[in-house]
C-alpha atoms as a PDB file:
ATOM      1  CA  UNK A   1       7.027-157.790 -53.717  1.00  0.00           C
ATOM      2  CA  UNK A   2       6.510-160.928 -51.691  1.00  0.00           C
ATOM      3  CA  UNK A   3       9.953-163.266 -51.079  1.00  0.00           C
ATOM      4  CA  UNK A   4       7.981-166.460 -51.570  1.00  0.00           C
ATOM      5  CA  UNK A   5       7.785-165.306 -54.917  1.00  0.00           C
ATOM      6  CA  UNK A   6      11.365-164.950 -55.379  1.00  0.00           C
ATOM      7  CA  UNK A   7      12.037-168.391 -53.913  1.00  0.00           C
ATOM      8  CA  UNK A   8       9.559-169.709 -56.873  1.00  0.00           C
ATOM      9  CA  UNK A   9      11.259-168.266 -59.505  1.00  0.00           C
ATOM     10  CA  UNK A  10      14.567-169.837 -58.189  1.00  0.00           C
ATOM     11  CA  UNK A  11      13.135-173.314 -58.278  1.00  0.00           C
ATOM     12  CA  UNK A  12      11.950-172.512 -62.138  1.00  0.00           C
ATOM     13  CA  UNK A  13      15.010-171.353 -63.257  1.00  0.00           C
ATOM     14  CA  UNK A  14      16.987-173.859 -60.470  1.00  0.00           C
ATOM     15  CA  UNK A  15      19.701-171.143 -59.786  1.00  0.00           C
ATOM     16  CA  UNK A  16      20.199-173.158 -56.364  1.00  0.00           C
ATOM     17  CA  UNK A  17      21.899-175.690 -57.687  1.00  0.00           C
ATOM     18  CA  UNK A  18      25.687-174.953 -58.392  1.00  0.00           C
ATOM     19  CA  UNK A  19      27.824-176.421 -60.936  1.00  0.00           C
ATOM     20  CA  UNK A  20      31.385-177.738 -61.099  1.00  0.00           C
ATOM     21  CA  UNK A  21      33.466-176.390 -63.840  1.00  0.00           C
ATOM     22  CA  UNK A  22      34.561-179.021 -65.908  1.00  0.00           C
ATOM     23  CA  UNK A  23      39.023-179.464 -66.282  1.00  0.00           C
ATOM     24  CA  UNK A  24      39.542-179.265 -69.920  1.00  0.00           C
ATOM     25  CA  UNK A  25      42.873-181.845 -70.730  1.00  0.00           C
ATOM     26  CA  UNK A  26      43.770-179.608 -73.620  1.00  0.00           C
ATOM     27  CA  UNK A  27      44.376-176.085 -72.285  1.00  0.00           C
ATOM     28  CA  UNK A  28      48.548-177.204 -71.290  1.00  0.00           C
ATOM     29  CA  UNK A  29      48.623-178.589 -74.609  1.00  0.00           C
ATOM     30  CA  UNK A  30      47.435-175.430 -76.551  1.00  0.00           C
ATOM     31  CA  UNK A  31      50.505-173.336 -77.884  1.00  0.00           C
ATOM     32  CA  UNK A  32      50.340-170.104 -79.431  1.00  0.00           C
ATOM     33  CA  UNK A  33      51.586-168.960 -82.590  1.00  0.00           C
ATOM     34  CA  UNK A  34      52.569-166.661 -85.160  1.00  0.00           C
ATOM     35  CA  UNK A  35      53.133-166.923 -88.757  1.00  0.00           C
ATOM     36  CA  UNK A  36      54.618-164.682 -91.257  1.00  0.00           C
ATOM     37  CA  UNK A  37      53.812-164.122 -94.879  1.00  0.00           C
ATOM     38  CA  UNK A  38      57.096-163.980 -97.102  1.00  0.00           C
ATOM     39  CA  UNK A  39      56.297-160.245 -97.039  1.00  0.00           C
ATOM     40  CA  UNK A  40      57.520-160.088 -93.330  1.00  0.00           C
ATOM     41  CA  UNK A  41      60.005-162.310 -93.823  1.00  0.00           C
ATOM     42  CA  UNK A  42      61.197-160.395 -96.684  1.00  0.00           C
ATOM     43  CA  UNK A  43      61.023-157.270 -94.624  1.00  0.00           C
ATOM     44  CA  UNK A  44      63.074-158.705 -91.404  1.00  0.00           C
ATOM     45  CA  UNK A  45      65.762-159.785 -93.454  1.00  0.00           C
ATOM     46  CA  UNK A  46      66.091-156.189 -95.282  1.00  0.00           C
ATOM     47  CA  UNK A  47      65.944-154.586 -91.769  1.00  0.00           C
ATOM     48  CA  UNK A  48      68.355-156.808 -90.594  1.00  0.00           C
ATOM     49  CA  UNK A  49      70.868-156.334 -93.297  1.00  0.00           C
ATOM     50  CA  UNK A  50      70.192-152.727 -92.844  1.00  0.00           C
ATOM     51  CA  UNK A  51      71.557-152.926 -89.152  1.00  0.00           C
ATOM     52  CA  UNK A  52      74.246-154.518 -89.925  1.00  0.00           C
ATOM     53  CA  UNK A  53      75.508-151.819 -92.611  1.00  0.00           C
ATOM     54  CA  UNK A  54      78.026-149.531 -91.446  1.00  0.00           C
ATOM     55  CA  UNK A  55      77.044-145.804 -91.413  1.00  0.00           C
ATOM     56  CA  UNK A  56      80.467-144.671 -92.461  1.00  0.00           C
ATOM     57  CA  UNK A  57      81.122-145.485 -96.411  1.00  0.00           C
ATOM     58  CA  UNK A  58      84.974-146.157 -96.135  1.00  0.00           C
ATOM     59  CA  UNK A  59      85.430-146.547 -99.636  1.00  0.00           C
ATOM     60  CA  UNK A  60      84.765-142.213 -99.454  1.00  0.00           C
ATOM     61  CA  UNK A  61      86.778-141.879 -96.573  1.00  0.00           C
ATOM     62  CA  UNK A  62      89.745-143.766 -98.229  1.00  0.00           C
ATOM     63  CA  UNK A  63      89.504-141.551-101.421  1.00  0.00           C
ATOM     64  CA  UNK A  64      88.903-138.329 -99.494  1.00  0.00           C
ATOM     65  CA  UNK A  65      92.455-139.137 -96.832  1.00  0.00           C
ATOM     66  CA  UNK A  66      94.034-139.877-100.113  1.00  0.00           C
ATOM     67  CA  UNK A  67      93.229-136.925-101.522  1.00  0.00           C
ATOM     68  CA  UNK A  68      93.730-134.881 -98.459  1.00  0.00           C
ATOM     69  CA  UNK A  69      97.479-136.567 -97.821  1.00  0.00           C
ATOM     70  CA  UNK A  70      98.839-135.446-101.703  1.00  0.00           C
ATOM     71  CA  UNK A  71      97.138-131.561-101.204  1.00  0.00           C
ATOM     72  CA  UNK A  72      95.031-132.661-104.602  1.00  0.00           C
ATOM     73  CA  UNK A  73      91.629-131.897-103.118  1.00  0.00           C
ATOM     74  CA  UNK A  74      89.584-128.991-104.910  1.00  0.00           C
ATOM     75  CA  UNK A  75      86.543-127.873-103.778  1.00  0.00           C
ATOM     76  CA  UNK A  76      84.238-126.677-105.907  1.00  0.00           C
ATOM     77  CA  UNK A  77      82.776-123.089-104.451  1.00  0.00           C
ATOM     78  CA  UNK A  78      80.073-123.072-106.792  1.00  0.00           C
ATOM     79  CA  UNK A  79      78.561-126.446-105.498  1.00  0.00           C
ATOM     80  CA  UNK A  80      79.464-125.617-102.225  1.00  0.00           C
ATOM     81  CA  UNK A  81      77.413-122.723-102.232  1.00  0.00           C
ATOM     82  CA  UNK A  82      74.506-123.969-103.940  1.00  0.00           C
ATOM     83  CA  UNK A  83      74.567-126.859-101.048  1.00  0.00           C
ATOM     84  CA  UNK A  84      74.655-124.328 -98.451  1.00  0.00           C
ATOM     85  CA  UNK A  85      72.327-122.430 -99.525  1.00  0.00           C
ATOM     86  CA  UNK A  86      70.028-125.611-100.177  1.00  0.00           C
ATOM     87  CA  UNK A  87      70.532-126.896 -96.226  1.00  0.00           C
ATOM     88  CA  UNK A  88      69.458-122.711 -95.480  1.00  0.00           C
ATOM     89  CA  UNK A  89      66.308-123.010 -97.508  1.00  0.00           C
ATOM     90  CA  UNK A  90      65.764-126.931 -96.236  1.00  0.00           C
ATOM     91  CA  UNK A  91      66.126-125.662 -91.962  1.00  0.00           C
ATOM     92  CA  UNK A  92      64.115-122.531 -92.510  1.00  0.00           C
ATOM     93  CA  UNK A  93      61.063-124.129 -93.794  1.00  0.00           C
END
């Protein structure tokens, strides 16, 4: 390979001559953003609503202190069993 040759092919394809990038105005005006469908909006203000629930249902509590406080609460042992047994079969598969 001779370097002359080299020398001539930079000339054709003028790969000595460098370039200065051009400053583009618009890139600090460019913003990005996001957009939801009503789906996602839907959806955010479900989970939100969701958060802010309380865990503990105090209408139940109420009714079961109640209950509790005048001796009046029966349990069932028939539906208590079947339960148990239900969380047994539930844990052991």
């Amino acid at each position: 390979m001779r370097i002359e040759a080299y020398t001539q092919v930079a000339q054709l394809y003028k790969t000595n001559n460098t370039s200065k990038a051009q400053a583009t105005s618009n890139v600090a005006a460019a913003r990005d953003e996001v957009q939801l469908s009503s789906f996602g909006r839907d959806y955010q203000i479900a989970k939100k609503a969701v958060a802010e629930a309380s865990d503990i249902r105090e209408d139940k509590v109420a009714e079961m202190k109640q209950k509790l406080a005048s001796d009046n609460y029966q349990v069932d042992t028939g539906d208590f069993a079947s339960k148990l047994l239900e969380k047994y079969n539930a844990a052991i598969l």
